[in-house]
Protein backbone atom coordinates (compact mmCIF):
# COMPACT_ATOMS: atom_id res chain seq x y z
CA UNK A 1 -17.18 -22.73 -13.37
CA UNK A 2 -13.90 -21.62 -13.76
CA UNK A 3 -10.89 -22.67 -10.68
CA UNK A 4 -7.19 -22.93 -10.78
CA UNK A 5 -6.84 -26.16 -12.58
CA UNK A 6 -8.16 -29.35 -13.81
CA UNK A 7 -9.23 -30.96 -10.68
CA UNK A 8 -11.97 -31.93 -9.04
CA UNK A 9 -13.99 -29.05 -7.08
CA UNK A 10 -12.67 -28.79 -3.58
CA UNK A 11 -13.34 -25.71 -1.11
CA UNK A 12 -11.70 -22.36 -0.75
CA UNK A 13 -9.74 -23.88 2.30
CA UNK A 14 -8.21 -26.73 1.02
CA UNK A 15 -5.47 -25.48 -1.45
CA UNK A 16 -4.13 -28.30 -4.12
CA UNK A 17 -0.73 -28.62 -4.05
CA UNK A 18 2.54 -28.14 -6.73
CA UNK A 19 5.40 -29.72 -6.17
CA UNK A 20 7.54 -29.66 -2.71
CA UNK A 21 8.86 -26.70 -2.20
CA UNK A 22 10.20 -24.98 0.94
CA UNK A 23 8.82 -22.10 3.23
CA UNK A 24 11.37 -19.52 2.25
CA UNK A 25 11.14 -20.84 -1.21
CA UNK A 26 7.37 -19.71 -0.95
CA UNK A 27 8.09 -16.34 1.44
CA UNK A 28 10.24 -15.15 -1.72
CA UNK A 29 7.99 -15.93 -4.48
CA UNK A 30 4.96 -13.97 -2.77
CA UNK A 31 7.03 -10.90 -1.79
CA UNK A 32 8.30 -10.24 -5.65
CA UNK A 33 4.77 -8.96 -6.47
CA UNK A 34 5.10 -6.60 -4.27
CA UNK A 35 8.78 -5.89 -4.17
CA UNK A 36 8.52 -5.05 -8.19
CA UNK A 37 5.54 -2.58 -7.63
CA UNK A 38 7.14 -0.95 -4.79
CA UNK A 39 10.59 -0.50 -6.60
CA UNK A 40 8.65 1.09 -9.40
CA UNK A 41 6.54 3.38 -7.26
CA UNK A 42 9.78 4.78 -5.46
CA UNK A 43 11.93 5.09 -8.42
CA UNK A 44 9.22 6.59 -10.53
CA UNK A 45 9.00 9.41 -8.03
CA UNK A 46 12.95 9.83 -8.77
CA UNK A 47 12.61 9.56 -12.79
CA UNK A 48 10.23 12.18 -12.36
CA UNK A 49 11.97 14.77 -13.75
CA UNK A 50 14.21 13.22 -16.07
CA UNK A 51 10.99 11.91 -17.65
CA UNK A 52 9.26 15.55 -18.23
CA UNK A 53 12.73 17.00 -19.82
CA UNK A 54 13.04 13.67 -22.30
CA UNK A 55 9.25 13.27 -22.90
CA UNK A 56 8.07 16.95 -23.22
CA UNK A 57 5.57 16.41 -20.53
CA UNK A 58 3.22 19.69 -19.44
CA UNK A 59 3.49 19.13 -15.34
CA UNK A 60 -0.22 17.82 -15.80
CA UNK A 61 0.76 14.93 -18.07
CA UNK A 62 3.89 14.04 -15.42
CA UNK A 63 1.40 14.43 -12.73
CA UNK A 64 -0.81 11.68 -14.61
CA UNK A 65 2.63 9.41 -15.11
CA UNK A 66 2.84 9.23 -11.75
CA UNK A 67 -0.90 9.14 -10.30
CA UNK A 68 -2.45 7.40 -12.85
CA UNK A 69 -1.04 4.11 -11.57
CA UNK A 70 -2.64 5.04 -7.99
CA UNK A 71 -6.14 5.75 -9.31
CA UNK A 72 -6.02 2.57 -11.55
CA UNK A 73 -5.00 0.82 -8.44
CA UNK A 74 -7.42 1.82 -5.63
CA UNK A 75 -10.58 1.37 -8.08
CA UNK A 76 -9.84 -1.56 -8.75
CA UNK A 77 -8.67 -2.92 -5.56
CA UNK A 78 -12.35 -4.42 -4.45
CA UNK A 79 -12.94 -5.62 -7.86
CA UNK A 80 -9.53 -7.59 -7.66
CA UNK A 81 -10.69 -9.05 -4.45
CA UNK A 82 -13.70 -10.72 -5.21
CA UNK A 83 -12.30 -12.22 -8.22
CA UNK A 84 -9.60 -13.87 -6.44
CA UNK A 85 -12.02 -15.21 -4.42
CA UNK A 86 -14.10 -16.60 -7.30
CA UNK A 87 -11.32 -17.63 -9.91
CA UNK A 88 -8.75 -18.79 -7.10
CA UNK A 89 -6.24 -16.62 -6.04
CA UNK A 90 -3.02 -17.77 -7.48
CA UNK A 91 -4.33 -17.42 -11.07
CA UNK A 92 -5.64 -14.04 -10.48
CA UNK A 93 -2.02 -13.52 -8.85
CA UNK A 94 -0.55 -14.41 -12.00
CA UNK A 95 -3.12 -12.74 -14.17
CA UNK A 96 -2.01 -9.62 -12.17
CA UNK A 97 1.97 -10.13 -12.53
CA UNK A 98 1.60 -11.07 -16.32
CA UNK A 99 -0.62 -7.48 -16.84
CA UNK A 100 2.22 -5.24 -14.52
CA UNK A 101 5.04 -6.70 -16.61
CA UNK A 102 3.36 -6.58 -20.12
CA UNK A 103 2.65 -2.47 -18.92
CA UNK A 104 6.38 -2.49 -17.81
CA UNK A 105 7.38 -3.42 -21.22
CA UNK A 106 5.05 -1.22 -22.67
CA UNK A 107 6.06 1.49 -20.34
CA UNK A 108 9.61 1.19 -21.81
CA UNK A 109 8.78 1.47 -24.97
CA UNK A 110 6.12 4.17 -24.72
CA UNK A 111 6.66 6.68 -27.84
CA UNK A 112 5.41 9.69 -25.50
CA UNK A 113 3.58 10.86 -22.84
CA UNK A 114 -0.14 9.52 -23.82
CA UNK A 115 1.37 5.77 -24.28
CA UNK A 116 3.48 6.36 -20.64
CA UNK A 117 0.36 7.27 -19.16
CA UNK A 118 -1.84 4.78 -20.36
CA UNK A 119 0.99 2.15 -19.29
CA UNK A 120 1.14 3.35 -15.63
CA UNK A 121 -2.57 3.12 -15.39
CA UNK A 122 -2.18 -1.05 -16.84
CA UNK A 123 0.60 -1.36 -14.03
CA UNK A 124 -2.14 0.29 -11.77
CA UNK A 125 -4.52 -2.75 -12.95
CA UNK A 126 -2.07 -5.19 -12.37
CA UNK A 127 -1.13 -4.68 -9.05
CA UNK A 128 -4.48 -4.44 -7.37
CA UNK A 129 -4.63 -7.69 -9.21
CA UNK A 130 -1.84 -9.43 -7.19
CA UNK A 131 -2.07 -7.08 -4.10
CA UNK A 132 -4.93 -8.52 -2.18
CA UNK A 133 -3.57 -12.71 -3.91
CA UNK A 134 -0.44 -12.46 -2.37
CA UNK A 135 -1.47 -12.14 1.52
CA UNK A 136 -4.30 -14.49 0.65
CA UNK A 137 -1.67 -16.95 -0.80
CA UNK A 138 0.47 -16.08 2.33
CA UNK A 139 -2.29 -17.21 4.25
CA UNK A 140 -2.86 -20.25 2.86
CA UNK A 141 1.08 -20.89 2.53
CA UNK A 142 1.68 -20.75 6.54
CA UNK A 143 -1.74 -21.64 8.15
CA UNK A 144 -0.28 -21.74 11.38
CA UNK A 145 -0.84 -18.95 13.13
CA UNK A 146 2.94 -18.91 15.22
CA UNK A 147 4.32 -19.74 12.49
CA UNK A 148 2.69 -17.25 10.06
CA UNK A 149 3.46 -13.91 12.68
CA UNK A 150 6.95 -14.71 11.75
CA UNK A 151 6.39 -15.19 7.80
CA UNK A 152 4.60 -11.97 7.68
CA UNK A 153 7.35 -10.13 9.66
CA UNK A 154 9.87 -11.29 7.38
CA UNK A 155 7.97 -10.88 4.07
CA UNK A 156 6.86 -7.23 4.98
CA UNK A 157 10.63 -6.51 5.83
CA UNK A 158 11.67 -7.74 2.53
CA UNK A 159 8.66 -5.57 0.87
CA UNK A 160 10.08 -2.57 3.39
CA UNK A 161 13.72 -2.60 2.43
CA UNK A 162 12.70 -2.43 -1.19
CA UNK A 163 10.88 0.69 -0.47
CA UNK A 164 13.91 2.27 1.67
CA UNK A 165 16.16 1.27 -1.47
CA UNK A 166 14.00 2.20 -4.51
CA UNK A 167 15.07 6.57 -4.63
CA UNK A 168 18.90 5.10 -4.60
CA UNK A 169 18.03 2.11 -7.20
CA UNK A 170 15.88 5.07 -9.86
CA UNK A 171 18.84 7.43 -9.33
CA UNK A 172 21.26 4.96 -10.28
CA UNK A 173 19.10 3.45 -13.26
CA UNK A 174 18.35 6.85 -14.53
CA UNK A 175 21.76 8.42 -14.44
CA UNK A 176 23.53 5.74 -16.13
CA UNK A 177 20.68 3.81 -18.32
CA UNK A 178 18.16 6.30 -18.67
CA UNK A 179 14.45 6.87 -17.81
CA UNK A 180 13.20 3.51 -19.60
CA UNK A 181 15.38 1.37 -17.47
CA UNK A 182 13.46 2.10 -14.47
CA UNK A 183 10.62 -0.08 -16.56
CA UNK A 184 13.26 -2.60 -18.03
CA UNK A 185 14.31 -3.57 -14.90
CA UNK A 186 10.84 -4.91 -13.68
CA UNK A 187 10.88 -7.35 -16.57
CA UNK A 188 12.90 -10.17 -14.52
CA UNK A 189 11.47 -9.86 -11.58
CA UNK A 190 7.88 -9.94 -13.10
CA UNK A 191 9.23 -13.40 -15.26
CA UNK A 192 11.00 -14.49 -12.43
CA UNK A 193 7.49 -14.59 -10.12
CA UNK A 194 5.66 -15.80 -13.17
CA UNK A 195 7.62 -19.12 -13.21
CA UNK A 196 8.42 -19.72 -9.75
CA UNK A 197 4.69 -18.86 -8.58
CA UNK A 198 3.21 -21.56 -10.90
CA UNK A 199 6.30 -23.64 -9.14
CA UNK A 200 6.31 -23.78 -5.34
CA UNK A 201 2.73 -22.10 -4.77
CA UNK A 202 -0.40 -24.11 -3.99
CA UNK A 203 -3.35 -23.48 -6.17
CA UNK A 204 -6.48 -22.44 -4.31
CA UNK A 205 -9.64 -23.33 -6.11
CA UNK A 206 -11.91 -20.82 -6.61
CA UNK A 207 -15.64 -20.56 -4.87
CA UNK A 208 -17.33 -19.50 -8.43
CA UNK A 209 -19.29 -17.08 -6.19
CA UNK A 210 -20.63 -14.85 -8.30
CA UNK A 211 -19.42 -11.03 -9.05
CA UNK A 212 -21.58 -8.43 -7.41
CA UNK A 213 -21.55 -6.42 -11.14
CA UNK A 214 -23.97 -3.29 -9.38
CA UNK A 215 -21.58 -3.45 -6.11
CA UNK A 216 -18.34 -3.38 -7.70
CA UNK A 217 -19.20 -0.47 -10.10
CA UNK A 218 -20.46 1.56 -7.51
CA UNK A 219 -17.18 0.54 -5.40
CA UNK A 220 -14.72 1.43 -8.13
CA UNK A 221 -16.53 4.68 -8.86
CA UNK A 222 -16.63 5.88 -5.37
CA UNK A 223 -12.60 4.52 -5.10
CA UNK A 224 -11.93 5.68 -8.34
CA UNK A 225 -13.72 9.55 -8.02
CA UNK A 226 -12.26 10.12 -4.51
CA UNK A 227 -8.42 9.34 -5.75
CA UNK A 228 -9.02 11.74 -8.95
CA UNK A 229 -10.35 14.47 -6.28
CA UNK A 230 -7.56 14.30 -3.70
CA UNK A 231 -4.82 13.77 -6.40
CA UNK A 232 -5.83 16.45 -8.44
CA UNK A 233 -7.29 18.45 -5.77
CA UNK A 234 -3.97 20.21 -4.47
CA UNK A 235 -2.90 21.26 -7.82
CA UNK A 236 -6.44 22.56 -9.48
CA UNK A 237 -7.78 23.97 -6.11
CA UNK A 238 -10.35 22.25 -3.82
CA UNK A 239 -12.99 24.39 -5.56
CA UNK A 240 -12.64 23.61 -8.73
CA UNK A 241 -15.37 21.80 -10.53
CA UNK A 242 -14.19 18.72 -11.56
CA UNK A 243 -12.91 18.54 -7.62
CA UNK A 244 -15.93 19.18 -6.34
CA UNK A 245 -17.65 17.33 -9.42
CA UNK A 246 -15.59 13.83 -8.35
CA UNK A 247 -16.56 14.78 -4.84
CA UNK A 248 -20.01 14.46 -5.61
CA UNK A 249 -20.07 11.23 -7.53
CA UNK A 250 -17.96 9.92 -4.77
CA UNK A 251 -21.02 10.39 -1.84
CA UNK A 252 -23.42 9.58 -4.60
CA UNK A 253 -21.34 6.02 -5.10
CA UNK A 254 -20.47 5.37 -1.71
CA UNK A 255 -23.95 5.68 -0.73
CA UNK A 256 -25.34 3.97 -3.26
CA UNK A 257 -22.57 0.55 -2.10
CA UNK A 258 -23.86 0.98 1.31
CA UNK A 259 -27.36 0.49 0.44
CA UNK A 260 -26.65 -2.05 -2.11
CA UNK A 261 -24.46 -3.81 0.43
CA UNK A 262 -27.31 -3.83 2.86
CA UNK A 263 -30.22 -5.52 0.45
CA UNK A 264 -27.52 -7.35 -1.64
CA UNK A 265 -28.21 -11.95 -2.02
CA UNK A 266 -24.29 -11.16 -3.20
CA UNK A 267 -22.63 -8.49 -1.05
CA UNK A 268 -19.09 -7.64 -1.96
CA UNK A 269 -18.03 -7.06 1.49
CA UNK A 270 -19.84 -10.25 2.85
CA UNK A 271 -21.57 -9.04 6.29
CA UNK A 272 -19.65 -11.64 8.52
CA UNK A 273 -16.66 -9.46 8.03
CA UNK A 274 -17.51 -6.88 10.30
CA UNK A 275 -19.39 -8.35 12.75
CA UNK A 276 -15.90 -9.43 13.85
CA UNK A 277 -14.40 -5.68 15.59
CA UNK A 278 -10.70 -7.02 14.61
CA UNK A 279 -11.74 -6.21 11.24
CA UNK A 280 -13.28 -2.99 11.51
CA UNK A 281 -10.37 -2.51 13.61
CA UNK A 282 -7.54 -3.49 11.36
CA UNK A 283 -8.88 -1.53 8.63
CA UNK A 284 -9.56 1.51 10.64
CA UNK A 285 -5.72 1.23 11.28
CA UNK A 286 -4.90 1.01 7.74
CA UNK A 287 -6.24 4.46 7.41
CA UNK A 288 -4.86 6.19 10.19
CA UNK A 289 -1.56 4.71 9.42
CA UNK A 290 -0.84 5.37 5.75
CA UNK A 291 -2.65 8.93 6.78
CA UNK A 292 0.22 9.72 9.57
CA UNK A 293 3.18 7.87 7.59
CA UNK A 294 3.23 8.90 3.79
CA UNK A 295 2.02 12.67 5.12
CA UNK A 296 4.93 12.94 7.32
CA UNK A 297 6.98 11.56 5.07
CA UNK A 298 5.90 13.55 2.51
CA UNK A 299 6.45 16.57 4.86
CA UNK A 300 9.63 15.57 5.77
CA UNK A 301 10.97 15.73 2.22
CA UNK A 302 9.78 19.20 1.89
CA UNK A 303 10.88 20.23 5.02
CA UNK A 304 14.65 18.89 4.29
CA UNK A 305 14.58 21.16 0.91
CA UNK A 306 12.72 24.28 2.11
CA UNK A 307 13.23 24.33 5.86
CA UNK A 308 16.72 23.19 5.77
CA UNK A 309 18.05 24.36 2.31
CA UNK A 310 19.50 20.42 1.56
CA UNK A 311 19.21 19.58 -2.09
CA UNK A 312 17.04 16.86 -3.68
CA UNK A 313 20.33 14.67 -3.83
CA UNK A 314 21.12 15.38 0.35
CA UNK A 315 17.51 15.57 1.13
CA UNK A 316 16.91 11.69 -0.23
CA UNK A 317 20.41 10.76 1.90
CA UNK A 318 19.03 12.49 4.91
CA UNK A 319 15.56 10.88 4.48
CA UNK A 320 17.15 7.10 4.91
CA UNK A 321 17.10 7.11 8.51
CA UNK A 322 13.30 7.87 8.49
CA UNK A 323 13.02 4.28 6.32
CA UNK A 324 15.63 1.96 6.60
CA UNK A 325 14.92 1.22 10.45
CA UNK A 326 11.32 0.13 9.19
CA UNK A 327 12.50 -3.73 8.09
CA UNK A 328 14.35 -3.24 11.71
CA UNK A 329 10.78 -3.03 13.08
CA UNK A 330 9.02 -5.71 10.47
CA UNK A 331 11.67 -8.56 11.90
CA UNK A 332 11.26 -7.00 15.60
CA UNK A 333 7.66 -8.10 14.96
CA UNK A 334 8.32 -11.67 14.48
CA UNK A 335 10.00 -12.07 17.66
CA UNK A 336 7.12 -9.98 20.02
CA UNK A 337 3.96 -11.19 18.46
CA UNK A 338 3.97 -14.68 19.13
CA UNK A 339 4.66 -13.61 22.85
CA UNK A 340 2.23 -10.67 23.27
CA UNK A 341 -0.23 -11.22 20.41
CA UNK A 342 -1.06 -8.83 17.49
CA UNK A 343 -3.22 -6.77 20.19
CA UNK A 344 0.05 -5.12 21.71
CA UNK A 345 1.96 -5.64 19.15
CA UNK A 346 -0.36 -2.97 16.99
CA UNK A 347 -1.41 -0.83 19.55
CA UNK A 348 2.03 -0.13 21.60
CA UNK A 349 4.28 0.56 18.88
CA UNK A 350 1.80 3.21 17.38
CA UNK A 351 1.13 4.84 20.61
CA UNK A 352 5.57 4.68 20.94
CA UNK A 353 5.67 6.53 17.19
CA UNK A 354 2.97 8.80 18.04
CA UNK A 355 5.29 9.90 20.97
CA UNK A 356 8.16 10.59 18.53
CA UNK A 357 6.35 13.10 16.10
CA UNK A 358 4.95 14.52 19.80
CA UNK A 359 8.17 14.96 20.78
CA UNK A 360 9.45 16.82 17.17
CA UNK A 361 6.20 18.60 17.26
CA UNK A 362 7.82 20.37 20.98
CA UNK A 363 11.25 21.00 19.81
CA UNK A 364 11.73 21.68 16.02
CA UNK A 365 13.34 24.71 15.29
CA UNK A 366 16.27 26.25 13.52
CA UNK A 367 18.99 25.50 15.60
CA UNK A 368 17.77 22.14 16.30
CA UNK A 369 20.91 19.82 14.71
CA UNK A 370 20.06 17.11 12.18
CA UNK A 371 21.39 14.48 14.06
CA UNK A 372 18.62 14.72 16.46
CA UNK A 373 15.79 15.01 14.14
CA UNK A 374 17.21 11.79 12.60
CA UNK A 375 17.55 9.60 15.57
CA UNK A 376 13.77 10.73 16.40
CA UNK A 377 12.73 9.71 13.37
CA UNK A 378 14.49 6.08 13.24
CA UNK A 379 13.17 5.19 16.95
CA UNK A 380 10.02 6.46 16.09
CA UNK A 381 9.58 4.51 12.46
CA UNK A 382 10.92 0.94 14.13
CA UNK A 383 7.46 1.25 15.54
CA UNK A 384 5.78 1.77 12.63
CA UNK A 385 7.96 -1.07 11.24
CA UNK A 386 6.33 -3.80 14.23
CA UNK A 387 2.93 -2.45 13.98
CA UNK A 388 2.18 -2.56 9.93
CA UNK A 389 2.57 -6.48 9.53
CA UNK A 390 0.47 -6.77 13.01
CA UNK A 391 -2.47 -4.69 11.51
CA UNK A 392 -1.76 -6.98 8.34
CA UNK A 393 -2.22 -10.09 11.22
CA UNK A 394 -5.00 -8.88 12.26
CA UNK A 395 -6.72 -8.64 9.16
CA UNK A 396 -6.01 -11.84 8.92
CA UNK A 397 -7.19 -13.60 11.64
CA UNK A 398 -10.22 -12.48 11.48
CA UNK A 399 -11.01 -12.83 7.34
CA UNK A 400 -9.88 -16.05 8.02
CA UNK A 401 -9.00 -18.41 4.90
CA UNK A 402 -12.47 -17.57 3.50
CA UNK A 403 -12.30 -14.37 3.16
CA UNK A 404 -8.53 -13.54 2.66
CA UNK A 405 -8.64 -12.00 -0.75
CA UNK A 406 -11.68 -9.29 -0.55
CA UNK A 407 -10.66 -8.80 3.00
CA UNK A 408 -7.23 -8.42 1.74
CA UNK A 409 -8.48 -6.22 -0.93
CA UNK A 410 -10.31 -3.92 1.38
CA UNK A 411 -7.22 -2.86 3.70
CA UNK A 412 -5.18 -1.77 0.81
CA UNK A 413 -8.03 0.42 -0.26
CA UNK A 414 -8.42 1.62 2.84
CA UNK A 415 -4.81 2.40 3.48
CA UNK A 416 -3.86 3.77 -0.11
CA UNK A 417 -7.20 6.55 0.47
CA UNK A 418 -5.09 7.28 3.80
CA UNK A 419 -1.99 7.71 2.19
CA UNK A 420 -3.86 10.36 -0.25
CA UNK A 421 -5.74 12.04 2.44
CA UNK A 422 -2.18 12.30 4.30
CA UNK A 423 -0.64 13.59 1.52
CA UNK A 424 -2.97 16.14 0.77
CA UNK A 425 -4.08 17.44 4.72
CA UNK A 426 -0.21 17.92 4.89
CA UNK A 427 0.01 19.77 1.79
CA UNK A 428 -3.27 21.83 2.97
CA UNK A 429 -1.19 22.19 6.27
CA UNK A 430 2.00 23.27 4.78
CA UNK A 431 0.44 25.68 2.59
CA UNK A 432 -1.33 27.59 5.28
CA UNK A 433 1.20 28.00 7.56
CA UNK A 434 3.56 30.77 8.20
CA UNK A 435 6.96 29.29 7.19
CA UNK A 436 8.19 26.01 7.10
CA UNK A 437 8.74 25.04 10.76
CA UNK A 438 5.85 25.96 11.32
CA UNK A 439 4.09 24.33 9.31
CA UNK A 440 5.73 20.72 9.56
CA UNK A 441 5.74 21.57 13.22
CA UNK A 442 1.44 21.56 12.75
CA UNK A 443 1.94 18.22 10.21
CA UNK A 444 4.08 16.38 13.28
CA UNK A 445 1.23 17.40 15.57
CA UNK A 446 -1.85 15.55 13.26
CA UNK A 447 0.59 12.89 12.47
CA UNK A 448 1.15 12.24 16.22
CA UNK A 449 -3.12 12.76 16.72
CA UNK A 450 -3.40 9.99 13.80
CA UNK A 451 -1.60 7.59 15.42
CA UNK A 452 -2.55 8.04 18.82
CA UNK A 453 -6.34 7.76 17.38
CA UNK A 454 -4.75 4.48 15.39
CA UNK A 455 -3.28 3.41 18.72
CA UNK A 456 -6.85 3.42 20.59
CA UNK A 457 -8.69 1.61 17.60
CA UNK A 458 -5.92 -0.92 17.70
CA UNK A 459 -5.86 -1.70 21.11
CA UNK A 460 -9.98 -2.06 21.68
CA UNK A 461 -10.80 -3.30 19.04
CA UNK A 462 -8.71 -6.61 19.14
CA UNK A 463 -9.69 -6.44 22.76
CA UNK A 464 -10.01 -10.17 24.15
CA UNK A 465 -7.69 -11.31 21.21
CA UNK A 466 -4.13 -12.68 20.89
């Protein structure tokens, strides 16, 4: 039976411990996982096309540079889960930061378009490999739950300002060092983590439970078929036949988990889990959230170019607003959830955010001044910046130490198939509409639904909780 080290068996709850080392000193070394994979999602959306001029790439090979990294990393993000659980989750952390660097290196070095791809879909691996370890390793970092409201606030506003910063960070790398420095430059971060983590982070034993082999590859297919259909989806038509083919396997798969789940000795999503409404809750959250956030977002980028006639360049400047209040909101968080619990905390802020695209919904229009629309925005996304690490606390609490890394595992699923289901309702919304106020006017509107609907789940379903 394979566990983190040497020693003797002990249980999924009681971690081993390295050396000394101090909270912020662990805070750091969890968040570069995610800081690197975040920097590299941003930028790569910059280096887009500076990478199809110097590479040659058809728009269907740049479209695969960029999404083949998100298919890789949804299908796999169950799989990942369960064998953190089983193997202990710091070495699958490390597994995971040792596979996205290798691919970064790779990535840089990548002859063409076929090698880039194939790259991007090993960074893909390696992240849902040290996505769902991180929080668990979080977890079992700060186990006290005052102190751990604060940890996550901080962490996820470390994680957020590295998402506000990565389109300034790819234009810089790109216009002065070229397209393969936006890989290069994950290649100390990824050592960096790979040292420290095996430094000041506790080593939690694995359970040697054993891998659900029929669960997960009915999981990853029906993860893995409905990314391919709502990336590609957009761009080949909703009609077309692999669409609707990847559709198909997609009910076929998900039905097939569900009834696998339900007759399963081994489940992959053990039952106990949602028997508990905060996570049902949480994850129903995770949905609605990355559905309302990345769509609007994804709207407003369009809207700056087409609506407003700004250039990529002005567009990026004018979207900062819109992001860099968010670790505003993620430190915000630290202060009101040990007061009001993660119940308010979630709920409030969404329904507060939900107002704000309301209120743009009512008075977009031509003459309406920038200024305004960017003020909106930056109230409106402090909320969003309180209530993401409180969903992420709720999740929490009720996977418990257990069941940190599948339960982990499943919210990022569940919130990277809302970000592509935002992204593509928008586009469908955009697309239909008669001009470009219009139709962001419509995408404001669902965005504002989404989170009201988020608000509502949020609020009863931690009902009774703190």
């Amino acid at each position: 039976m394979i566990t983190e080290n040497a020693a003797p068996r002990a249980t999924a709850s009681t971690p081993t411990r390295p050396a000394p080392a101090g909270g912020a000193a662990q805070l750091v070394v969890l968040a570069l996982g995610f800081v690197m994979a975040s920097l590299d999602t941003g930028i790569m959306n910059v280096a887009a096309h500076d990478l199809q001029a110097r590479l040659g790439l058809t728009m269907s090979g740049l479209t695969w540079v960029v999404d083949g990294y998100v298919l890789a990393f949804a299908a796999l993000l169950l799989l990942a889960g369960s064998l953190a659980k089983r193997f202990g989750a710091r070495r699958i952390y490390l597994v995971g930061l040792a596979v996205f660097t290798a691919a970064s290196l790779l990535g840089a070095a990548a002859p063409g378009g076929g090698a880039l791809v194939a790259a991007r879909f090993a960074q893909g691996a390696g992240a849902a490999l040290f996505m769902p370890s991180s929080l668990s390793l979080l977890m079992n970092a700060f186990p006290e739950p005052a102190r751990r409201a604060k940890v996550l606030g901080i962490w996820t506003a470390i994680v957020s300002t590295s998402v506000a910063l990565a389109p300034t960070v790819g234009g810089l790398l790109v216009g002065t060092l070229g397209w393969r420095s936006i890989f290069l430059v994950n290649l100390p971060i990824g050592i960096a983590g790979l040292l420290l983590t095996r430094r000041v982070i506790a080593a939690v034993p694995g359970t040697g439970a054993p891998l659900s082999g029929t669960g997960h590859v009915l999981g990853l297919l029906a993860l893995g078929s409905l990314s391919y259909a709502l990336i590609e989806g957009p761009a080949a038509g909703w009609a077309a036949p692999g669409v609707l083919a990847a559709f198909v396997v997609t009910v076929l798969a998900a039905a097939g988990f569900v009834v696998r789940e339900r007759t399963a000795r081994t489940p992959v999503l053990p039952v106990t889990l949602f028997a508990d409404s905060r996570f049902s809750a949480a994850n129903a959250v995770g949905f609605l959230f990355n559905f309302a956030f990345y769509g609007a977002l994804f709207v407003l980028g369009l809207f700056l170019q087409t609506g407003r006639g700004a250039d990529a360049v002005t567009a990026g400047l004018q979207m900062l607003p819109a992001v860099l209040v968010i670790p505003i909101g993620n430190v915000l968080y630290t202060r009101i959830a040990p007061r009001t619990g993660n119940r308010a905390a979630l709920a409030v802020p969404l329904a507060l955010s939900a107002a704000g695209y309301l209120l743009l919904f009512l008075i977009l229009s031509p003459t309406l001044p920038y200024g305004v629309i960017a003020v909106v925005l930056a109230v409106t996304n402090i909320g969003s910046g309180i209530s993401s690490p409180a969903m992420t606390g709720v999740l929490m609490e009720a996977a418990g130490r257990e069941h940190a890394d599948i339960g982990s595992a499943t919210l990022n699923a569940n919130r990277q198939v809302g970000s592509l289901v935002g992204i593509a309702g928008m586009g469908a919304i955009l697309t239909g509409a008669g001009d470009a106020y219009q139709g962001t006017g419509y995408a404001f509107a669902l965005t504002a639904v989404a989170l009201v609907a988020a608000a509502v789940v949020g609020w009863l379903g931690v009902r009774g909780r703190r």
